[in-house]
Protein backbone atom coordinates (compact mmCIF):
# COMPACT_ATOMS: atom_id res chain seq x y z
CA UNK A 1 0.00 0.00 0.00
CA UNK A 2 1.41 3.43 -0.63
CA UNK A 3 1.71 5.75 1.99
CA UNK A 4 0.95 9.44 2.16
CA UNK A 5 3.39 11.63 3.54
CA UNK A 6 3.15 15.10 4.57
CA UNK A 7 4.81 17.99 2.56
CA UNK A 8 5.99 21.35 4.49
CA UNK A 9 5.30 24.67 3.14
CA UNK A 10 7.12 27.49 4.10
CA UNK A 11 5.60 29.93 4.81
CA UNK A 12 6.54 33.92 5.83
CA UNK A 13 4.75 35.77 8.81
CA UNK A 14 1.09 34.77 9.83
CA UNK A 15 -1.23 33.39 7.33
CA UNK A 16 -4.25 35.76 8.01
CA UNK A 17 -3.50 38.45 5.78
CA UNK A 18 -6.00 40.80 6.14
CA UNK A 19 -8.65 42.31 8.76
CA UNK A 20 -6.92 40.02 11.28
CA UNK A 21 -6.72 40.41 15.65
CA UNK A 22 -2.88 40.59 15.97
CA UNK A 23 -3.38 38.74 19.34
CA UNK A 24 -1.09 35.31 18.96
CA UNK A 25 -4.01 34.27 21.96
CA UNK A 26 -7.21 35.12 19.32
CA UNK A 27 -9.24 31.92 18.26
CA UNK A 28 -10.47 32.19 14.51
CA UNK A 29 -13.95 33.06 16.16
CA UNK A 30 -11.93 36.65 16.90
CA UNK A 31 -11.12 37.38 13.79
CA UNK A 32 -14.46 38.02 11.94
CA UNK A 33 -15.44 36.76 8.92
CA UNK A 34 -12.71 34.69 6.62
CA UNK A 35 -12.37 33.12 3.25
CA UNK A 36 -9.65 30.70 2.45
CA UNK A 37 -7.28 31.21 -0.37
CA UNK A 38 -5.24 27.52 -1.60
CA UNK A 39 -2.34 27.88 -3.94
CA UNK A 40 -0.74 25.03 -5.42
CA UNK A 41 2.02 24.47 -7.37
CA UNK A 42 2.01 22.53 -10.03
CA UNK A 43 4.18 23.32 -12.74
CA UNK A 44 6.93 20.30 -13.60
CA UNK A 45 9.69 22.19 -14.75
CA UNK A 46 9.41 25.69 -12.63
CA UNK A 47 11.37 26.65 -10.06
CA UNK A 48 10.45 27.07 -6.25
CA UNK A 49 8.38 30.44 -6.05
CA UNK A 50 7.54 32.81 -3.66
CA UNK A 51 3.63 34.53 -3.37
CA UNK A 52 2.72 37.58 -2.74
CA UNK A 53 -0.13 38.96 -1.54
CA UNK A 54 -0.59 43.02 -2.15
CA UNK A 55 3.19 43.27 -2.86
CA UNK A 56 4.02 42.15 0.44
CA UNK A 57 5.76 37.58 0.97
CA UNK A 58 2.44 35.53 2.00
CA UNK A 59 4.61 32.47 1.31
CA UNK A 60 8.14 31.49 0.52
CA UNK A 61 9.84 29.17 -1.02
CA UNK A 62 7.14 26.82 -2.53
CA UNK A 63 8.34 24.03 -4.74
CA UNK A 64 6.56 21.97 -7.17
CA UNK A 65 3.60 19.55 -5.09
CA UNK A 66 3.71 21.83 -1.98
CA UNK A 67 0.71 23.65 -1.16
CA UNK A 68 0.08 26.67 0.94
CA UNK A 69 -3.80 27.99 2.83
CA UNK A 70 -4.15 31.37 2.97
CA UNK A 71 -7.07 32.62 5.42
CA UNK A 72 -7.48 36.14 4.72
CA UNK A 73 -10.60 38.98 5.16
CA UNK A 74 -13.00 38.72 3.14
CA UNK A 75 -12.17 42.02 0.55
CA UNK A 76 -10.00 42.47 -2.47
CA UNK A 77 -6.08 41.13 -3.44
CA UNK A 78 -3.67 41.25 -5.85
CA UNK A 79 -2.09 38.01 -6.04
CA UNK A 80 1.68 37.67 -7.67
CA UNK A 81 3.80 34.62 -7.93
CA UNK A 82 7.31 35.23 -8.66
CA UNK A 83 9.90 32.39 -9.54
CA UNK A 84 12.77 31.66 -7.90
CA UNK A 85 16.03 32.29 -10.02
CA UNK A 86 19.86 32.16 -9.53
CA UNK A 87 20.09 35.31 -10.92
CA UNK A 88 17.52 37.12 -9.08
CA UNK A 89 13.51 36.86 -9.25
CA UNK A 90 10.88 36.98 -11.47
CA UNK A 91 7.17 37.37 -11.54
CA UNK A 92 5.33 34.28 -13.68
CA UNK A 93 1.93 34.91 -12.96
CA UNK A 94 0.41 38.69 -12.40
CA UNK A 95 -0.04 40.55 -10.52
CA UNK A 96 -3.74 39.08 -10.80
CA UNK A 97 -6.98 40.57 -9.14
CA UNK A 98 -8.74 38.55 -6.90
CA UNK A 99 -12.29 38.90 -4.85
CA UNK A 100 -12.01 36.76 -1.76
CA UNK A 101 -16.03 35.98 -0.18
CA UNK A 102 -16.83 34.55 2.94
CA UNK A 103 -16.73 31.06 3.33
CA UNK A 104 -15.64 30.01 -0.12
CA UNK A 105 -12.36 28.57 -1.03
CA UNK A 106 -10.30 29.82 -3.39
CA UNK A 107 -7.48 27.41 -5.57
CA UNK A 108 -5.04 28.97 -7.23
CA UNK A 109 -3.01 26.15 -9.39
CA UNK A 110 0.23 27.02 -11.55
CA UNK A 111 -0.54 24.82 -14.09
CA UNK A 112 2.02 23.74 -17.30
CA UNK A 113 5.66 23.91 -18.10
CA UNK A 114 7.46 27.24 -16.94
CA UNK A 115 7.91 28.56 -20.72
CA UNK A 116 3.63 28.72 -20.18
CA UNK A 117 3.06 28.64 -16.92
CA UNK A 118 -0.78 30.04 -15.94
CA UNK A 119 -2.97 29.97 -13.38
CA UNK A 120 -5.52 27.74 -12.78
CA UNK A 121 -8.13 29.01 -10.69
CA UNK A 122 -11.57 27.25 -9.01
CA UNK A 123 -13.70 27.42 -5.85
CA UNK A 124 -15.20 25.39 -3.39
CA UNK A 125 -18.03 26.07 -2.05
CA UNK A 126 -18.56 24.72 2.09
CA UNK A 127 -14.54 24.86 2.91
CA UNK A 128 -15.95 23.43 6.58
CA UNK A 129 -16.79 20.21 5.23
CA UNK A 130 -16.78 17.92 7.84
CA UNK A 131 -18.74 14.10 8.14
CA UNK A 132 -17.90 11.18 10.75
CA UNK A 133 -18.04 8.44 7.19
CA UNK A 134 -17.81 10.41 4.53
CA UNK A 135 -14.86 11.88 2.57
CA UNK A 136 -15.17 14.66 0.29
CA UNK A 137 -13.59 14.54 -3.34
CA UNK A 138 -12.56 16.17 -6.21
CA UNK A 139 -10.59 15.06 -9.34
CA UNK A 140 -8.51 17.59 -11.44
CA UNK A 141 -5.58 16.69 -14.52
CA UNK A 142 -2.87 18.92 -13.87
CA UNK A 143 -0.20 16.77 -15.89
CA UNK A 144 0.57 18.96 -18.93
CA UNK A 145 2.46 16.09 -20.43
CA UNK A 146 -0.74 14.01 -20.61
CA UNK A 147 -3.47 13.43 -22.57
CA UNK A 148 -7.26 13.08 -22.01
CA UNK A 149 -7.54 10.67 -19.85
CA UNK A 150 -10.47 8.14 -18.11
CA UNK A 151 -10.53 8.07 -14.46
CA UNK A 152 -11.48 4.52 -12.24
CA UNK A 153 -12.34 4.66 -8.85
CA UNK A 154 -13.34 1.05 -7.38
CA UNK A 155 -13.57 -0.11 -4.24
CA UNK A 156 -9.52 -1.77 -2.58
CA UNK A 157 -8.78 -5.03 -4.45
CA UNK A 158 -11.27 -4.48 -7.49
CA UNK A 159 -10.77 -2.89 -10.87
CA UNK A 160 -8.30 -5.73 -12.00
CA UNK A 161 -10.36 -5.72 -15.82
CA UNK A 162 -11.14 -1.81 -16.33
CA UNK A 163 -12.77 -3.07 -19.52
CA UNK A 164 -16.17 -4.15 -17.54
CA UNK A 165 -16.39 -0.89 -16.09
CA UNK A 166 -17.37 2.40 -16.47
CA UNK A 167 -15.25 5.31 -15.64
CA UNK A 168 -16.19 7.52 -12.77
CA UNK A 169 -14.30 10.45 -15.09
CA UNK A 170 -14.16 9.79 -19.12
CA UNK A 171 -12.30 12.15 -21.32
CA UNK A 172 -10.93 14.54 -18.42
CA UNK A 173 -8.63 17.10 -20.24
CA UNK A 174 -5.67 19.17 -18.97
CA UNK A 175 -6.79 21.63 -16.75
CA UNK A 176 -10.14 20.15 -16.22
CA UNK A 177 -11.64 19.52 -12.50
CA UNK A 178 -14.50 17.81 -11.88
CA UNK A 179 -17.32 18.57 -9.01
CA UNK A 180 -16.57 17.36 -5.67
CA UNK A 181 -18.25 13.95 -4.73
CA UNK A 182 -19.14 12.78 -1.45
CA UNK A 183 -18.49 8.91 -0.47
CA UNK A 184 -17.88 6.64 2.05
CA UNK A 185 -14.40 6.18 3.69
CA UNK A 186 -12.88 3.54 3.51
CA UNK A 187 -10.30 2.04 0.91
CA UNK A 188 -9.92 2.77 -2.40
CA UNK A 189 -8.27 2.24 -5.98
CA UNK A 190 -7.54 4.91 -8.23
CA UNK A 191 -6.91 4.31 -11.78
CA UNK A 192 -5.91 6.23 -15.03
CA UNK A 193 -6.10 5.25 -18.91
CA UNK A 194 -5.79 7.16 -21.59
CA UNK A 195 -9.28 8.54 -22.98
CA UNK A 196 -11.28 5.29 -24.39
CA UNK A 197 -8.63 3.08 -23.65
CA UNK A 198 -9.51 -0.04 -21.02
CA UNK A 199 -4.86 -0.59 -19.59
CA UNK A 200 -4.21 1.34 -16.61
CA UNK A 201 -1.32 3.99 -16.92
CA UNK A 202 -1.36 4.98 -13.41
CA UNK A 203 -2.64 2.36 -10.42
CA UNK A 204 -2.64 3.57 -7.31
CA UNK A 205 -2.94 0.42 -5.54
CA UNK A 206 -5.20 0.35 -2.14
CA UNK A 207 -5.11 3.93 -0.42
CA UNK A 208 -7.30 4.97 2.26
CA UNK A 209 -9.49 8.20 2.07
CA UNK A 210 -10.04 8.80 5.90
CA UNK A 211 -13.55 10.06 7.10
CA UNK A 212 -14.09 13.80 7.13
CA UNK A 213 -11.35 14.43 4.79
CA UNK A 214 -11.92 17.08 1.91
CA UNK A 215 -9.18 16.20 -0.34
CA UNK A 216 -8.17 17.51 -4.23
CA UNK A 217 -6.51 14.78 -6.01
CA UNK A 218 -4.35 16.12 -8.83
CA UNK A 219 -2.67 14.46 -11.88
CA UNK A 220 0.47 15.85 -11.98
CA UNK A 221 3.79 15.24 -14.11
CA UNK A 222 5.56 12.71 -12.59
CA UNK A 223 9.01 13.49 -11.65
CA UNK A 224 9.95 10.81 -8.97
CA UNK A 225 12.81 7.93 -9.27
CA UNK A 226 12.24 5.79 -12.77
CA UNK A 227 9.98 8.18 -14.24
CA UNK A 228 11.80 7.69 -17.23
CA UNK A 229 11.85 3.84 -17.13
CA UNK A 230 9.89 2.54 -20.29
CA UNK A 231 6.74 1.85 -19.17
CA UNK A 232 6.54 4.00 -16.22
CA UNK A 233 3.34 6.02 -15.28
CA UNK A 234 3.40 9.98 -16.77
CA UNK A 235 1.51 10.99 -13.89
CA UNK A 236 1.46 10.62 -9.81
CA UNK A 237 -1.00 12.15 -7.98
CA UNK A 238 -0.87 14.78 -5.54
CA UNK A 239 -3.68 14.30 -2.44
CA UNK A 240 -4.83 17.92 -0.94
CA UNK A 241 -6.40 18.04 2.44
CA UNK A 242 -6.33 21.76 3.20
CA UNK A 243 -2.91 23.06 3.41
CA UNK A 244 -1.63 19.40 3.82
CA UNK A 245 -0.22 17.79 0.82
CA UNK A 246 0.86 13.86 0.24
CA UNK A 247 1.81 12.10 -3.15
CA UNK A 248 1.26 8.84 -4.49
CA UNK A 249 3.54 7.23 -7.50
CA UNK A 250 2.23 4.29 -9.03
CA UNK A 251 1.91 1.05 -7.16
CA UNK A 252 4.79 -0.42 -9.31
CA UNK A 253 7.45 2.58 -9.96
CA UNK A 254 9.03 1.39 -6.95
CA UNK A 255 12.21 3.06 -5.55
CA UNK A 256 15.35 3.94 -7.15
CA UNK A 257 18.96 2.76 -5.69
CA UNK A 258 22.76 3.32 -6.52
CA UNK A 259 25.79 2.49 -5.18
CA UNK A 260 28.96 4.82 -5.03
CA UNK A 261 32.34 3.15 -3.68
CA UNK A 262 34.03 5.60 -1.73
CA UNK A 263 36.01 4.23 0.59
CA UNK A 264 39.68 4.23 -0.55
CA UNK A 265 41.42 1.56 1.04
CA UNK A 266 37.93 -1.50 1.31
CA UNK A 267 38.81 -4.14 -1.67
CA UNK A 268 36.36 -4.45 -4.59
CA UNK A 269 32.80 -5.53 -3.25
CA UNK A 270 29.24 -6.80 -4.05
CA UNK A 271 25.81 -5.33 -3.19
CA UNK A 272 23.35 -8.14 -1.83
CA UNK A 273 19.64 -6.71 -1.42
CA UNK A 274 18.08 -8.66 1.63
CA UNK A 275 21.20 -11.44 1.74
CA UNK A 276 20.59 -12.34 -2.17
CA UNK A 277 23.09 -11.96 -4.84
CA UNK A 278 22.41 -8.62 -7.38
CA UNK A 279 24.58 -7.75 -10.52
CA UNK A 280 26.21 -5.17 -8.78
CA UNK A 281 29.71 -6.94 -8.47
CA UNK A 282 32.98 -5.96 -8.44
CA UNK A 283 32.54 -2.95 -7.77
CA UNK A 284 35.97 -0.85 -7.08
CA UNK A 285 36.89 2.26 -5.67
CA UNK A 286 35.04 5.22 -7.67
CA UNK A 287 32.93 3.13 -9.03
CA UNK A 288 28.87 3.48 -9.32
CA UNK A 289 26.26 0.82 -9.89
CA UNK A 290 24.46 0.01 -11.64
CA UNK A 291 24.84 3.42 -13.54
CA UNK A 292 26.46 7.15 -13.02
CA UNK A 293 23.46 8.81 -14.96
CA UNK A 294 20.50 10.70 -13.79
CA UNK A 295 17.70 8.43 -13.20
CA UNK A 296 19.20 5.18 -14.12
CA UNK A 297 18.41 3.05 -11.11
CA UNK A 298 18.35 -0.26 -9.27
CA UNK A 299 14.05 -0.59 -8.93
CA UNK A 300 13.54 -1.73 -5.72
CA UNK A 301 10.02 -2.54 -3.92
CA UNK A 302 9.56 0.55 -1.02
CA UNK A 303 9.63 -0.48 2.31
CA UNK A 304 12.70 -1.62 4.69
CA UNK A 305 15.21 -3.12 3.08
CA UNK A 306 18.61 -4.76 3.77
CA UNK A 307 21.52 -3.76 1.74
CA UNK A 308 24.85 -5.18 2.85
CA UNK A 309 28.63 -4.05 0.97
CA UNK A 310 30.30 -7.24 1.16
CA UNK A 311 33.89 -7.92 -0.02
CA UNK A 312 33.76 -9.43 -3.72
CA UNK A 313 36.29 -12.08 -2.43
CA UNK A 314 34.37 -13.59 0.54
CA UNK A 315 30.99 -12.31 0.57
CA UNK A 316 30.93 -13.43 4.32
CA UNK A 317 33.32 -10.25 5.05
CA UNK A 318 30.49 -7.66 5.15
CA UNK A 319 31.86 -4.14 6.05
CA UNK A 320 28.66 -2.44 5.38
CA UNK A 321 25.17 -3.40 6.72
CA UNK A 322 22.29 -0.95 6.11
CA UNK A 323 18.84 -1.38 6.59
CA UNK A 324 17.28 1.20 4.13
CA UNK A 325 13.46 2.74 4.50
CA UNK A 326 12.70 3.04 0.79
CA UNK A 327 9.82 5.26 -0.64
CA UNK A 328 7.96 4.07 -3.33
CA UNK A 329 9.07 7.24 -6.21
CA UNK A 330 12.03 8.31 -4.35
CA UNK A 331 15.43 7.94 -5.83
CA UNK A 332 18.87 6.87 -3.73
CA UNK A 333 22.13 6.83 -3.62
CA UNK A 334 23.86 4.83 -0.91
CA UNK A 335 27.75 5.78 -0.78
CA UNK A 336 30.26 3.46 0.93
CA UNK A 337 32.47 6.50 2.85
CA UNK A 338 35.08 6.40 5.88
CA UNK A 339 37.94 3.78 5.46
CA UNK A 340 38.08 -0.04 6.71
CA UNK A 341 41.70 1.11 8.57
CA UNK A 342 41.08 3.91 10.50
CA UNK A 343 38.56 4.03 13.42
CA UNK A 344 38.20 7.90 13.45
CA UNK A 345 36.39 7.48 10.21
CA UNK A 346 35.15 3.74 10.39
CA UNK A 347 33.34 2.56 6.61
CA UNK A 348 29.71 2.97 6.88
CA UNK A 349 26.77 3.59 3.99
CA UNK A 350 25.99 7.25 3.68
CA UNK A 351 22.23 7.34 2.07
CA UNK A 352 21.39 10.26 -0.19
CA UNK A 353 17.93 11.07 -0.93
CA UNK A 354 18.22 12.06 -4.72
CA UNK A 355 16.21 14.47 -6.85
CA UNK A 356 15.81 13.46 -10.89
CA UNK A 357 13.45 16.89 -11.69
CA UNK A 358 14.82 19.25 -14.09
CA UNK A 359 14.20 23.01 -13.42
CA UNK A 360 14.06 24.71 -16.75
CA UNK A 361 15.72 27.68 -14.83
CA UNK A 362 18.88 26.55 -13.04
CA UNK A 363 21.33 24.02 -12.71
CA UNK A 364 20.89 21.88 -9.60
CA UNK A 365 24.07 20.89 -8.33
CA UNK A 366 24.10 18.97 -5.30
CA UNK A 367 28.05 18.51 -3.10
CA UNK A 368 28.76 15.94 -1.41
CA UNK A 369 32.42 15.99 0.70
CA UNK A 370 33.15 12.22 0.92
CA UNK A 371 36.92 12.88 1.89
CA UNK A 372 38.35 11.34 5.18
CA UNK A 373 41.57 12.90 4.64
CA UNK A 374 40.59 16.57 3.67
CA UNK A 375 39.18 17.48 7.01
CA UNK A 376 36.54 20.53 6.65
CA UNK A 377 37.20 22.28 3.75
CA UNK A 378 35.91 25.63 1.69
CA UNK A 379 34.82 24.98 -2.06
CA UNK A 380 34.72 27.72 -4.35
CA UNK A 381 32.51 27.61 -8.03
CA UNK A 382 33.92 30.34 -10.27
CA UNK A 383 33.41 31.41 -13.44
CA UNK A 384 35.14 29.38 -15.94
CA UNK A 385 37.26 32.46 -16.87
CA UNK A 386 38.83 32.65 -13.39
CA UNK A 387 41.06 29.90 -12.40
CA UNK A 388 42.46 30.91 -9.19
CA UNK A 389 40.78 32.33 -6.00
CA UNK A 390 41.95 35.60 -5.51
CA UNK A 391 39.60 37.55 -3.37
CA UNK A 392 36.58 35.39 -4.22
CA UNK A 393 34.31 33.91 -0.86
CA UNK A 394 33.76 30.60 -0.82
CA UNK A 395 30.16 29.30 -2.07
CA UNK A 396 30.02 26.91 1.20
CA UNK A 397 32.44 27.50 4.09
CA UNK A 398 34.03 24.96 6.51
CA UNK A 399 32.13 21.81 5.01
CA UNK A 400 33.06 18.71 7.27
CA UNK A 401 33.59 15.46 6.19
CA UNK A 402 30.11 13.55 5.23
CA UNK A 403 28.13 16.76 4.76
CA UNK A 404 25.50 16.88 2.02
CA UNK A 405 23.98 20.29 0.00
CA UNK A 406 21.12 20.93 -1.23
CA UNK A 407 20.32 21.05 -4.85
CA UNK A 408 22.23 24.52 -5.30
CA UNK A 409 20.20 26.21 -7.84
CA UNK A 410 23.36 27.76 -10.12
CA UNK A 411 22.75 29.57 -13.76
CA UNK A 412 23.82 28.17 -17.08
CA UNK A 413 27.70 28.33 -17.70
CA UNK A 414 30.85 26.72 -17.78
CA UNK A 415 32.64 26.50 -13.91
CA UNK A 416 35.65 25.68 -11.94
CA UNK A 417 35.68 23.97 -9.31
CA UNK A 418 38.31 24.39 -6.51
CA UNK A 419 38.32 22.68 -3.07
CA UNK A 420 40.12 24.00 0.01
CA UNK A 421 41.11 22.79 3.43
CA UNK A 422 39.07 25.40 5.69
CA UNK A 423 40.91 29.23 6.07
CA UNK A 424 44.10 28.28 3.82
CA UNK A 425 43.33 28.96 0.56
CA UNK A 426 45.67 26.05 -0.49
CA UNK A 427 43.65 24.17 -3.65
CA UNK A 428 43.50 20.48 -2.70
CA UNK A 429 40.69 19.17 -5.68
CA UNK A 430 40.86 21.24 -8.30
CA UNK A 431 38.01 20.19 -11.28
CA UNK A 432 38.00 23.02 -14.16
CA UNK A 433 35.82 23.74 -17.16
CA UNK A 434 32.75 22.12 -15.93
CA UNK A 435 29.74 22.56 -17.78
CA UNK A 436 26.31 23.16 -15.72
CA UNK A 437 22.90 23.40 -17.69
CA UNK A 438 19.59 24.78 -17.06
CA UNK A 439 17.40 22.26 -16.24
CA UNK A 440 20.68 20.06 -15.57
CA UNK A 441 20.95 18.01 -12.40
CA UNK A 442 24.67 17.35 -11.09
CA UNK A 443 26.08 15.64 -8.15
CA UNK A 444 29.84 15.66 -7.12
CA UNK A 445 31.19 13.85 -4.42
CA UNK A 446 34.76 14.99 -3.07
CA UNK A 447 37.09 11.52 -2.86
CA UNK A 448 40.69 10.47 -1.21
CA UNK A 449 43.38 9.63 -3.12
CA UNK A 450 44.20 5.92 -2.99
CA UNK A 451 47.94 4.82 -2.80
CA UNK A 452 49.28 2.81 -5.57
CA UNK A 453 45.72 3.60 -7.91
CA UNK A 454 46.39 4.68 -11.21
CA UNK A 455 45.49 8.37 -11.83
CA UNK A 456 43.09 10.12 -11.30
CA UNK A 457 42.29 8.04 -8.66
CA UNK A 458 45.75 8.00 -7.20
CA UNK A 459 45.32 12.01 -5.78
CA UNK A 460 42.45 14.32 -4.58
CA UNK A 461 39.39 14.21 -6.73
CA UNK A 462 35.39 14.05 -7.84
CA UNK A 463 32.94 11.51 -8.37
CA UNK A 464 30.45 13.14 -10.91
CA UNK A 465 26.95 11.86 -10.78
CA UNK A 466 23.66 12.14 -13.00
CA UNK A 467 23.93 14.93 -15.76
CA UNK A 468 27.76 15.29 -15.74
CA UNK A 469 27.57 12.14 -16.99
């Protein structure tokens, strides 16, 4: 069964925006009369974005699938959402004029790819909803990259042969969403086909729909681990309860797992996946399994899982044992870091949680320092024109060992890359002429040298992950 899991939102200063008691102590029986404003968003390829409400940060730092609630006065708004860029910010939608009523809700969806991004905009009517056995639900396509499509909803373990049944939603088209429906809680199956077709291109699987939930399911482009598998589902779905926001991939797209070897002085090794054999043997230092590129994954069921790094030579020599909590749609990478010969950095598995979306805006490079030996170190990205560090800052300061970035959102160019012991200055990895892309997605993992290796591996250097490759 998949499980829903909560999204945060960021969000900046109090959510009542308007006509509000500035008490912290005031119940939302103070504050007079509200409405309820829901923005979602939902464009694939767009970066985080900030909203604004009259000019002034209502929320900040929304990414694609989060979703923020808005309670102001009832009265009039301007409404502005403004994208995220290296380079400084831009507005993608409006300013737009809204009326905000009493008592009705008010979605506001970026909808489509960031070269057309729009807003998509509908109300509910009874935001209160509330029922001890029923749920409350409504159906929208937000998944530019797919067609018209048929909707199933059967009851858990049914819906096997779509062909003898009707659809609960034929021909739904981008940008379409359907009237709420009231049933009965319970468990449920969700299933999508394209428009007159009877094969499932999106199965949910059994998923509960708790009593006295209101929730907006949305089709959106799917951009978890093995998306781009052949045969993988174009869509997951994104499950709105008010401001509360949970995905669910496919029942089959399972999770995604790599392997980096990292550890500079453990022999070659094999990966075994719950004590059984895999083809990911012999794997030596600097290596990656079973591939280097973006999205190219192990598929792995979700759920707990074993993984053990066992010498190549005598699998019973096992200097790695992990048990791994794997989400269905999310990608990994579990490194092998720390060294089998020294105790103040014993070998252990360092798990990653990956991203595979491409912002058409920005590179997202993510840095990993994986070096026992560097100690905590300053990394500088310069221009590609500039090959020493002069005066520059560093873009991250005093990194330790084992620390992980975020996806660094960096613009289009060519780089170098140069990697410092903390406060010296002193260039230790040096990687020049690297080329970053919008909508690129890089990782680089700082790596010892290894005595006796031939070169590169034999001094100071990067493991490049994903796009570089």
């Amino acid at each position: 069964m998949n499980r829903l899991l909560a999204v945060p939102v960021v969000l900046a200063g109090a959510l009542t925006l308007a006509g509000c008691n500035d008490s912290s102590s005031s119940s939302d029986d103070d504050r007079g009369p509200q409405s309820q404003v829901r923005i979602i968003h939902a464009s694939p390829d767009a970066p985080p974005v900030n909203i604004l409400v009259d000019g002034s940060a209502a929320v900040e730092g929304a990414d694609y699938k989060d979703v923020a609630l808005l309670t102001p006065a009832p009265g009039d708004y301007d409404i502005t959402v403004e994208g995220i860029l290296p380079g400084g910010n831009a507005t993608v939608i409006g300013p737009a004029a809204f009326t905000f009523e009493e008592n009705v809700r008010y979605n506001v969806v970026a909808v489509n790819n960031v070269a057309s991004i729009e807003p998509l905009v509908f109300t509910d009517d009874n935001p209160d909803f509330s029922s001890t056995d029923q749920v409350r639900v409504r159906i929208g396509h937000l998944a530019p990259n797919a067609p018209d499509v048929d909707v199933y909803v059967t009851a858990a373990g049914e819906g096997d042969d779509l062909s003898t049944i009707d659809p609960l939603l034929p021909a739904v088209a981008f940008k379409d969403v359907a009237d709420a429906v009231e049933v009965p809680a319970g468990d449920y199956r969700i299933q999508i086909t394209a428009a007159g077709a009877d094969t499932a291109v999106f199965d949910s699987g059994d998923v509960p729909l708790p009593a006295g939930a209101d929730l907006f399911v949305g089709a959106v482009t799917n951009t978890g681990a093995n998306a781009s598998a052949t045969g993988a589902s174009p869509v997951s779905l994104i499950v709105v309860n008010g401001g509360e926001v949970s995905e669910l991939y496919d029942a089959d797209q399972g999770a995604g797992v790599r392997v980096v070897h990292n550890s500079a002085d453990a022999p070659a090794v094999d990966i075994l996946v719950d004590d059984m054999a895999t083809p990911l043997t012999n794997l030596t230092y600097g290596d990656v399994a079973p591939f280097d590129t973006l999205d190219d994954y192990a598929v792995l069921p979700a759920g707990v899982t074993n993984l053990k790094v066992a010498a190549s030579a005598d699998n019973s020599v096992v200097p790695i044992d992990a048990d791994v909590d794997l989400a269905n749609g999310q990608g990994y990478s579990v490194l092998a870091v720390g060294l089998l010969s020294d105790s103040n950095f014993p070998i252990e598995a360092l798990v990653l949680e990956d991203s595979v979306r491409s912002i058409a805006t920005q590179a997202s490079l993510r840095l990993v320092h994986g070096s026992t030996a560097a100690g905590n170190v300053d990394i500088y990205l310069l221009p590609g024109s500039q090959t020493e560090i002069g005066n520059s800052e560093p873009t991250l300061a005093d990194v330790p060992f084992k620390a992980v970035t975020d996806y660094l959102p960096v613009p289009d160019g060519t780089y170098n890359v140069l990697i410092t012991p903390t406060g010296t200055g002193t260039v230790a990895i040096r990687a020049e002429g690297i080329t970053l892309n919008s909508g690129g997605v890089y990782t680089a993992i700082a790596r010892d040298a290894k005595a006796g290796a031939m070169a590169p591996l034999d001094s100071f250097g990067l493991i490049l992950l994903d796009d570089f490759n």
